[in-house]
Every structure is written in structure tokens, then in C-alpha cells.
N, C-alpha and C. Protein backbone atom coordinates (compact mmCIF):
# COMPACT_ATOMS: atom_id res chain seq x y z
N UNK A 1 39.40 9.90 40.50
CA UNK A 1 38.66 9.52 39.30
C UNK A 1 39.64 9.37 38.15
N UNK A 2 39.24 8.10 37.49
CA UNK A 2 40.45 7.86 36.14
C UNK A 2 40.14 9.05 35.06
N UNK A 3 41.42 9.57 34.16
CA UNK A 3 41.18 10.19 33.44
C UNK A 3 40.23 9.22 32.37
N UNK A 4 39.14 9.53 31.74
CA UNK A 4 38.48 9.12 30.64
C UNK A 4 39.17 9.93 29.06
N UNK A 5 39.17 8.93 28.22
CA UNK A 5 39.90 9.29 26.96
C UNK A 5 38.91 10.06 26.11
N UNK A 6 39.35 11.15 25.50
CA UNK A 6 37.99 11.85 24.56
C UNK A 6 37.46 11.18 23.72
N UNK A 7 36.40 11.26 23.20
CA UNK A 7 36.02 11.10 21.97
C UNK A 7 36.46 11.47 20.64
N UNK A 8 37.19 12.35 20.80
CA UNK A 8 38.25 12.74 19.54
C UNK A 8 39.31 12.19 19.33
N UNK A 9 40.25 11.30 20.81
CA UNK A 9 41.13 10.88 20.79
C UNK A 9 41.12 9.61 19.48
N UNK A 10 41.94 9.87 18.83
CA UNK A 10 42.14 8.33 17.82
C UNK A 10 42.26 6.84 17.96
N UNK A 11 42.73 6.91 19.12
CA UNK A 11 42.72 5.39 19.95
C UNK A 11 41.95 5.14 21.06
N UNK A 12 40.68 5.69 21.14
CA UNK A 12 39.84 5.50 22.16
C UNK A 12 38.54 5.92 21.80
N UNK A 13 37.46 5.28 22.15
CA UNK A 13 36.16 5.60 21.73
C UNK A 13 35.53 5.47 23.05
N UNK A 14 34.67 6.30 23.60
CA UNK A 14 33.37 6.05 24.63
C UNK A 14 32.18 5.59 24.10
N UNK A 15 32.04 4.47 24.54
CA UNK A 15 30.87 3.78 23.92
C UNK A 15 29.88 4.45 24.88
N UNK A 16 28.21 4.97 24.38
CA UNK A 16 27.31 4.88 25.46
C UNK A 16 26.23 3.70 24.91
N UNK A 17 26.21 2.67 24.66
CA UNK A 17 25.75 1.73 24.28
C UNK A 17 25.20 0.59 25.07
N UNK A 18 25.93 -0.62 24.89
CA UNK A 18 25.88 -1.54 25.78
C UNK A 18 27.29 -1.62 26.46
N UNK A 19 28.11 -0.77 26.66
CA UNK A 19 29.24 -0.89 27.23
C UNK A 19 29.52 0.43 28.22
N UNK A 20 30.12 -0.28 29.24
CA UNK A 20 30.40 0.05 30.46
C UNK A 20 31.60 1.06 30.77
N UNK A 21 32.22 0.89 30.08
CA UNK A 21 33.62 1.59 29.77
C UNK A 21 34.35 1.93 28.54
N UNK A 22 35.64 2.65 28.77
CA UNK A 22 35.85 3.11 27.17
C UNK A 22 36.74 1.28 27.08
N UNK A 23 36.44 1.58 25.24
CA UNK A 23 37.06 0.87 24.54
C UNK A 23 38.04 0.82 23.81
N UNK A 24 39.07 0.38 23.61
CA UNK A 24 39.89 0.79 22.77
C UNK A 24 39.68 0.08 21.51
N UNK A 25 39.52 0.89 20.19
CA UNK A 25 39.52 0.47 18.60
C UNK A 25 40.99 0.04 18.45
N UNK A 26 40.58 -1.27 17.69
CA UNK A 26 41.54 -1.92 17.76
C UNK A 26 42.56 -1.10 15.80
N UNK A 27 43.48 -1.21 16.12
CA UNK A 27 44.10 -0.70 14.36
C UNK A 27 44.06 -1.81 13.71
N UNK A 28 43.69 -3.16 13.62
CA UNK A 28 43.31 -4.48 12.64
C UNK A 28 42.17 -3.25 11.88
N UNK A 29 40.96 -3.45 12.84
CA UNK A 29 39.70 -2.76 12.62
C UNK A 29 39.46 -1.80 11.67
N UNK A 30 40.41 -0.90 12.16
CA UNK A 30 40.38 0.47 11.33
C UNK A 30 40.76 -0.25 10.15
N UNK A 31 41.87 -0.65 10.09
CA UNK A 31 42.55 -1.00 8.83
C UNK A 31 41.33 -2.13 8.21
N UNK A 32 40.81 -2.68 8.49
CA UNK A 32 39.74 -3.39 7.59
C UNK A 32 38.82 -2.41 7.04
N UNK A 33 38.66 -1.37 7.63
CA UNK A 33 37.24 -0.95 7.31
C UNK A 33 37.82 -0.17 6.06
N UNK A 34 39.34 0.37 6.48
CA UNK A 34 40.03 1.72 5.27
C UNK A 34 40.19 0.48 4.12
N UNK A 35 40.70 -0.68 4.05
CA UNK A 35 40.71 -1.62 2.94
C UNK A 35 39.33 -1.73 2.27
N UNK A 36 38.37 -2.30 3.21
CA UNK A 36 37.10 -2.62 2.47
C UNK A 36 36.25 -1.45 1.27
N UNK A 37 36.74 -0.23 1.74
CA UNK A 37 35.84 1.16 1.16
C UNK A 37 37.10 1.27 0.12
N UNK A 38 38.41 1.49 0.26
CA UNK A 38 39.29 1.49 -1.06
C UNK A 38 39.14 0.22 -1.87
N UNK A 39 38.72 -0.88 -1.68
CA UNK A 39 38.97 -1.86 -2.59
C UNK A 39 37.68 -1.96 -3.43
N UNK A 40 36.11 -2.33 -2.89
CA UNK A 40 35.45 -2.23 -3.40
C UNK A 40 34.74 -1.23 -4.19
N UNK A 41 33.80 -1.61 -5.22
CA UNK A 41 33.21 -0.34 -5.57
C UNK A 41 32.04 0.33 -5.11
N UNK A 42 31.46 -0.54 -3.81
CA UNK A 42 30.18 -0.29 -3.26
C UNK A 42 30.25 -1.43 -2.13
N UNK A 43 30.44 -0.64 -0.56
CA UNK A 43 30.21 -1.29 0.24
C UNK A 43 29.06 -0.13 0.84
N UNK A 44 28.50 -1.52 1.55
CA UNK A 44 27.39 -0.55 2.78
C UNK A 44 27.41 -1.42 3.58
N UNK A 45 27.75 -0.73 5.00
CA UNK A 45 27.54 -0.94 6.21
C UNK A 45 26.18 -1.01 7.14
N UNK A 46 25.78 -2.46 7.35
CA UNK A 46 23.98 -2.54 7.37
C UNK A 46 24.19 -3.34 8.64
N UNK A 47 22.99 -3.77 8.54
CA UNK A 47 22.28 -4.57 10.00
C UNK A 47 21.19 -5.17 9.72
N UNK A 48 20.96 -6.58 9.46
CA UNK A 48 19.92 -7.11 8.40
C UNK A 48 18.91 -6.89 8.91
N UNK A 49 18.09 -6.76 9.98
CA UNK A 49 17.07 -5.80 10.66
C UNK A 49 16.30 -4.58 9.76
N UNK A 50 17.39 -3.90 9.45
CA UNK A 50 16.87 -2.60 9.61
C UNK A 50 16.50 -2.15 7.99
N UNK A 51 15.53 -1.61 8.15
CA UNK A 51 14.62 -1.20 7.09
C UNK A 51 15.36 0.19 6.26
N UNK A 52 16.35 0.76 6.77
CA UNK A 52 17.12 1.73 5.72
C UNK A 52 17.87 1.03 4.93
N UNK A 53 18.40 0.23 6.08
CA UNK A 53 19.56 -1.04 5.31
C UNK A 53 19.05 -1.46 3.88
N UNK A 54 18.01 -1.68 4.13
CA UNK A 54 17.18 -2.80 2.96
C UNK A 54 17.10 -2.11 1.82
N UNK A 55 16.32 -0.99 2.11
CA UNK A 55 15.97 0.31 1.34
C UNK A 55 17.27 0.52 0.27
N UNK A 56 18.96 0.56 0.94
CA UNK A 56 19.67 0.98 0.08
C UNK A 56 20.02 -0.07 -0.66
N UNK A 57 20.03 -1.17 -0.20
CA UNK A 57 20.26 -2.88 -0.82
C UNK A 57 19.72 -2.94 -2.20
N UNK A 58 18.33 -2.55 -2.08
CA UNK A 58 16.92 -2.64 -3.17
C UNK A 58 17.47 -1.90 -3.73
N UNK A 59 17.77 -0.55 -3.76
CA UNK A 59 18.13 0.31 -4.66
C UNK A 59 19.77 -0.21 -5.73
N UNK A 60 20.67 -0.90 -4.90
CA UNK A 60 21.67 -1.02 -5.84
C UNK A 60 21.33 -2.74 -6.70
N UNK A 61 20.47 -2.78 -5.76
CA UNK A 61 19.65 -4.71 -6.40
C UNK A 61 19.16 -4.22 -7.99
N UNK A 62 17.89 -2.83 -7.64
CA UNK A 62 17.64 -2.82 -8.84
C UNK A 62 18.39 -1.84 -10.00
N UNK A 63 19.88 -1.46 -9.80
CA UNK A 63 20.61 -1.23 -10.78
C UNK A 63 21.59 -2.27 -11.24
N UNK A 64 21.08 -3.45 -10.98
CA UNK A 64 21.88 -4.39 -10.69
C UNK A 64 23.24 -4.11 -11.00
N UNK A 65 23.32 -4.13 -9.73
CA UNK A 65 24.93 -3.48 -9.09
C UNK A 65 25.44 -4.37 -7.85
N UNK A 66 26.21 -5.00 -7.89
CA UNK A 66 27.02 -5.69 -6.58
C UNK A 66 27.59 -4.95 -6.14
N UNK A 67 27.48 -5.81 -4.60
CA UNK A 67 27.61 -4.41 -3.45
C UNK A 67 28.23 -5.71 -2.51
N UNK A 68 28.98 -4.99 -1.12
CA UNK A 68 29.66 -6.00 -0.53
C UNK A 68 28.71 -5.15 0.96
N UNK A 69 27.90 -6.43 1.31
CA UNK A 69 27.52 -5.41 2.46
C UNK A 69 28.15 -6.59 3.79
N UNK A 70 28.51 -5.38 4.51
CA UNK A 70 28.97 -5.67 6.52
C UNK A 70 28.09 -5.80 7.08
N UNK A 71 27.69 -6.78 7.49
CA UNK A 71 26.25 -6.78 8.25
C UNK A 71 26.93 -6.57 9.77
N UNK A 72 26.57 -5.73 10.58
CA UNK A 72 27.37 -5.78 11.24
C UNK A 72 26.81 -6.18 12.93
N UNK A 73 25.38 -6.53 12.75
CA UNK A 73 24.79 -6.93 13.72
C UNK A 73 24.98 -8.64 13.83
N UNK A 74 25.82 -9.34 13.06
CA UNK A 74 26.04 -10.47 12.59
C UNK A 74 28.51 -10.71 13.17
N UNK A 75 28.57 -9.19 13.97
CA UNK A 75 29.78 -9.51 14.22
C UNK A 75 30.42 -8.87 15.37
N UNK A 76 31.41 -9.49 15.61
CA UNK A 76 31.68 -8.98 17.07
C UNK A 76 32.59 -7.69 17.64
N UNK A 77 32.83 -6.79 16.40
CA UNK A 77 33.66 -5.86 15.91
C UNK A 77 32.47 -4.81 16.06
N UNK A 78 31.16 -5.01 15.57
CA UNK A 78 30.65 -3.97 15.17
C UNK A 78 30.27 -2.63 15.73
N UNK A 79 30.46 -2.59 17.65
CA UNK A 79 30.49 -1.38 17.92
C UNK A 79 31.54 -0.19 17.55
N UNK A 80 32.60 -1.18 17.41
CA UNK A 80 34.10 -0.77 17.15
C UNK A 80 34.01 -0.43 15.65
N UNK A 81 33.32 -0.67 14.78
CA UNK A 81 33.51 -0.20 13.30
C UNK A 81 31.92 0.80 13.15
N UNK A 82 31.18 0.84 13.89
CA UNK A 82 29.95 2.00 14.39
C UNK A 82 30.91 2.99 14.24
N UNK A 83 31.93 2.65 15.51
CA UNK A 83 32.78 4.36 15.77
C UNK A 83 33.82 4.50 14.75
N UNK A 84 34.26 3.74 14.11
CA UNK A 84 35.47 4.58 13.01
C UNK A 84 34.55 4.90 12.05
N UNK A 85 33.25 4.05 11.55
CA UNK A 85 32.58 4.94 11.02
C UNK A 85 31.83 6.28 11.12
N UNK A 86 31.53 6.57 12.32
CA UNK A 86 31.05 7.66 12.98
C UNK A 86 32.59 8.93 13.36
N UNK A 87 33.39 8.38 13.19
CA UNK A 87 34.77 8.96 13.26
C UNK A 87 34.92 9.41 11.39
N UNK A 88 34.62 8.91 10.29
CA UNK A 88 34.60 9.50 9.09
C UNK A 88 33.70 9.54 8.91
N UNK A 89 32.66 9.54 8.84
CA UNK A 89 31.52 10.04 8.62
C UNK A 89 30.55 11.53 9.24
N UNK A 90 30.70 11.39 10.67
CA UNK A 90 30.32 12.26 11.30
C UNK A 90 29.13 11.28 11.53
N UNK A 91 28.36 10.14 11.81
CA UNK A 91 27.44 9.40 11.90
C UNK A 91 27.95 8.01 11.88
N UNK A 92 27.51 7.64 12.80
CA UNK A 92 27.61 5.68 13.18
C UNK A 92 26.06 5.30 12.61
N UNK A 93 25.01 5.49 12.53
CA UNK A 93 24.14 4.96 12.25
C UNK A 93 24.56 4.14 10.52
N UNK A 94 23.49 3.55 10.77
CA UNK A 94 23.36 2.29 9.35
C UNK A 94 22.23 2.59 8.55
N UNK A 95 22.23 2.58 7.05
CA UNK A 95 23.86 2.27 6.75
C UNK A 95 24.25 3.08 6.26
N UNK A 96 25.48 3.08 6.67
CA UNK A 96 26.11 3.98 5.80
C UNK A 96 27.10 3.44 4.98
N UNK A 97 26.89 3.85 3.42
CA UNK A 97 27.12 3.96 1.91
C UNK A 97 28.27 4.17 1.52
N UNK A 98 29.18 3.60 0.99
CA UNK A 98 30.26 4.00 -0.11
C UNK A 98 29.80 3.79 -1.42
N UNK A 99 30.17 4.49 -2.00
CA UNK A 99 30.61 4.22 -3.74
C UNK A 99 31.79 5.01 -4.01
N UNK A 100 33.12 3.95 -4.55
CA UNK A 100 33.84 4.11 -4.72
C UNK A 100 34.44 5.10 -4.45
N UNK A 101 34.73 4.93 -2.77
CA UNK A 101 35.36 5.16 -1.59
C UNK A 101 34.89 6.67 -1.24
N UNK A 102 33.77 7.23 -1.25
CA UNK A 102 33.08 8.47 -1.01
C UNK A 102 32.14 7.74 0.03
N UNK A 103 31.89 8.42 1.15
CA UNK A 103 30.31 7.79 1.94
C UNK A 103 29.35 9.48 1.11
N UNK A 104 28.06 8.24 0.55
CA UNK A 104 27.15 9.31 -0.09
C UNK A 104 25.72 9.24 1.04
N UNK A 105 26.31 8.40 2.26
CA UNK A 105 25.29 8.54 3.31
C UNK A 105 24.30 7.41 3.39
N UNK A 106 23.11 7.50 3.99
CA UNK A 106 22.48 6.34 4.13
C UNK A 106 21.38 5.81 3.89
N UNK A 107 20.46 5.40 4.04
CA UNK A 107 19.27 4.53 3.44
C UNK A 107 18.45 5.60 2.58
N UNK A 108 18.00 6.73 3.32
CA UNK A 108 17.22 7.59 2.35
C UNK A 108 18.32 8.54 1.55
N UNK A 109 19.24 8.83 2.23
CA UNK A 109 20.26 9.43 0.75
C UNK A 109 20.08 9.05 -0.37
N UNK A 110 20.46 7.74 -0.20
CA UNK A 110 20.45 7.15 -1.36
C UNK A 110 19.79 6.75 -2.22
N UNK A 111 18.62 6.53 -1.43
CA UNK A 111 17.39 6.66 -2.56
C UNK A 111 16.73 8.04 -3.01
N UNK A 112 17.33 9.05 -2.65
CA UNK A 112 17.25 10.25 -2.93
C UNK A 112 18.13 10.34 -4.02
N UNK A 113 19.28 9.88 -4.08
CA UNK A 113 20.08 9.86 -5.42
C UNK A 113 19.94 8.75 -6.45
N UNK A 114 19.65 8.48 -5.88
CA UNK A 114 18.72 7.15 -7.39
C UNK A 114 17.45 7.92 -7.57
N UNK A 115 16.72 8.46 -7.10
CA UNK A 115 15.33 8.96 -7.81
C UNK A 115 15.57 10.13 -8.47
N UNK A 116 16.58 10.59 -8.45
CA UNK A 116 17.17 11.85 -9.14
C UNK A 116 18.21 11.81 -9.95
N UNK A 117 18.56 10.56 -10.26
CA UNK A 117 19.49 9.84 -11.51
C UNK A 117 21.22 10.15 -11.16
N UNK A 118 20.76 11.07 -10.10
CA UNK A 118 22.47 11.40 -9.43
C UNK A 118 23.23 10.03 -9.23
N UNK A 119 22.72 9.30 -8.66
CA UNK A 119 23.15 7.69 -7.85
C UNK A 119 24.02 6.98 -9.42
N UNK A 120 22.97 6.54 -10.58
CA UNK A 120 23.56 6.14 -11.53
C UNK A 120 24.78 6.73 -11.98
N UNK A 121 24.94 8.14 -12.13
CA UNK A 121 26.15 8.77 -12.79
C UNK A 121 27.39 8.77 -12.13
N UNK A 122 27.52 8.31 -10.64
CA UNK A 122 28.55 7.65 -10.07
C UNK A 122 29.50 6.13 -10.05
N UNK A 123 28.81 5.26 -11.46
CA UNK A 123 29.41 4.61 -11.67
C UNK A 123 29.94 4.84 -13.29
């Protein structure tokens, strides 16, 4: 039996998804995702589907606030940026939230910190 690479390992992820075997994360990848969260002041990582996604969208829509969102059901990377996000985060699910380069978590977080005026005082 082949050795299988951990899940902790840094250059290897076990997908249990739609994939059959481990994958290797590519370092382009990583390095896009560490650029995108240092450069902007609000990215979120979504999936135009999904109803948390939307939820946190609406919320920075109505502070009108630009936001750079990854749709990531729209790319061919995205299991591979699931796991480096789930690798800093402690969670791959969507979406998950930056503001200026902190993850403050995801669809209901965040509207938990906008209804409690916390959300605004981070910019």
C-alpha cells in the first residue's frame, strides 16, 4: 500500500470530495490566495450558488464597500484553494471573509458583525 501524504503535510492535501486521490496544491495557488487577502481590503471567497455567500455580499453591498469576491465554483483551482483555505482558516467552507487580511469568518459571522456595528469599525 502507497504511503498516503497527511493532511497536515504542506504540500499535499487529501481531497474527500470529488477526487480520487491525493492532490498536490500547487505553490502558484497558495501564492495567489496569500497575494489576494494582503492586497485587497475585502476579499470573500464564495460560490455564486450559495446563500451565505450572498448574505455576506449584501452586507458589504449595503455599506457600500467593494469587495473582490473568488467565485470559486466558476474555477478550476477551487478545490485546491478550499484547502489552503481550510489550511488558514481551520474551515474550507464558503465563504470565507477577509477584511484587511484577518478571516472574520463567514456568511453569518458576518452579519453578526454588521448587526452589532463591530463589522463597520474595521474599516
Amino acid at each position: 500500500m502507497e504511503d498516503i501524504p497527511s493532511e497536515h503535510n504542506s504540500d499535499y492535501i487529501n481531497y474527500n470530495d470529488d477526487f480520487s486521490s491525493t492532490q498536490k496544491i500547487m505553490p502558484a495557488t497558495r501564492e495567489m490566495v496569500d497575494q489576494l487577502i494582503a492586497s485587497d481590503q475585502i476579499v470573500i471567497f464564495s460560490k455564486t450558488r450559495c446563500p451565505y455567500c450572498k448574505m455576506a455580499k449584501q452586507v458589504f453591498e449595503s455599506l457600500k464597500k467593494e469587495y473582490t469576491a473568488i467565485e470559486l465554483d466558476e474555477r478550476d483551482d477551487a478545490e485546491e484553494i478550499q484547502s489552503i483555505l481550510g489550511e488558514m482558516t481551520g474551515a474550507r467552507t464558503v465563504p470565507r471573509v477577509f477584511v484587511k487580511g484577518e478571516c472574520l469568518g463567514g456568511g453569518t459571522d458576518i452579519k453578526k458583525l454588521y448587526d452589532s456595528g463591530e463589522l463597520q469599525n474595521k474599516f
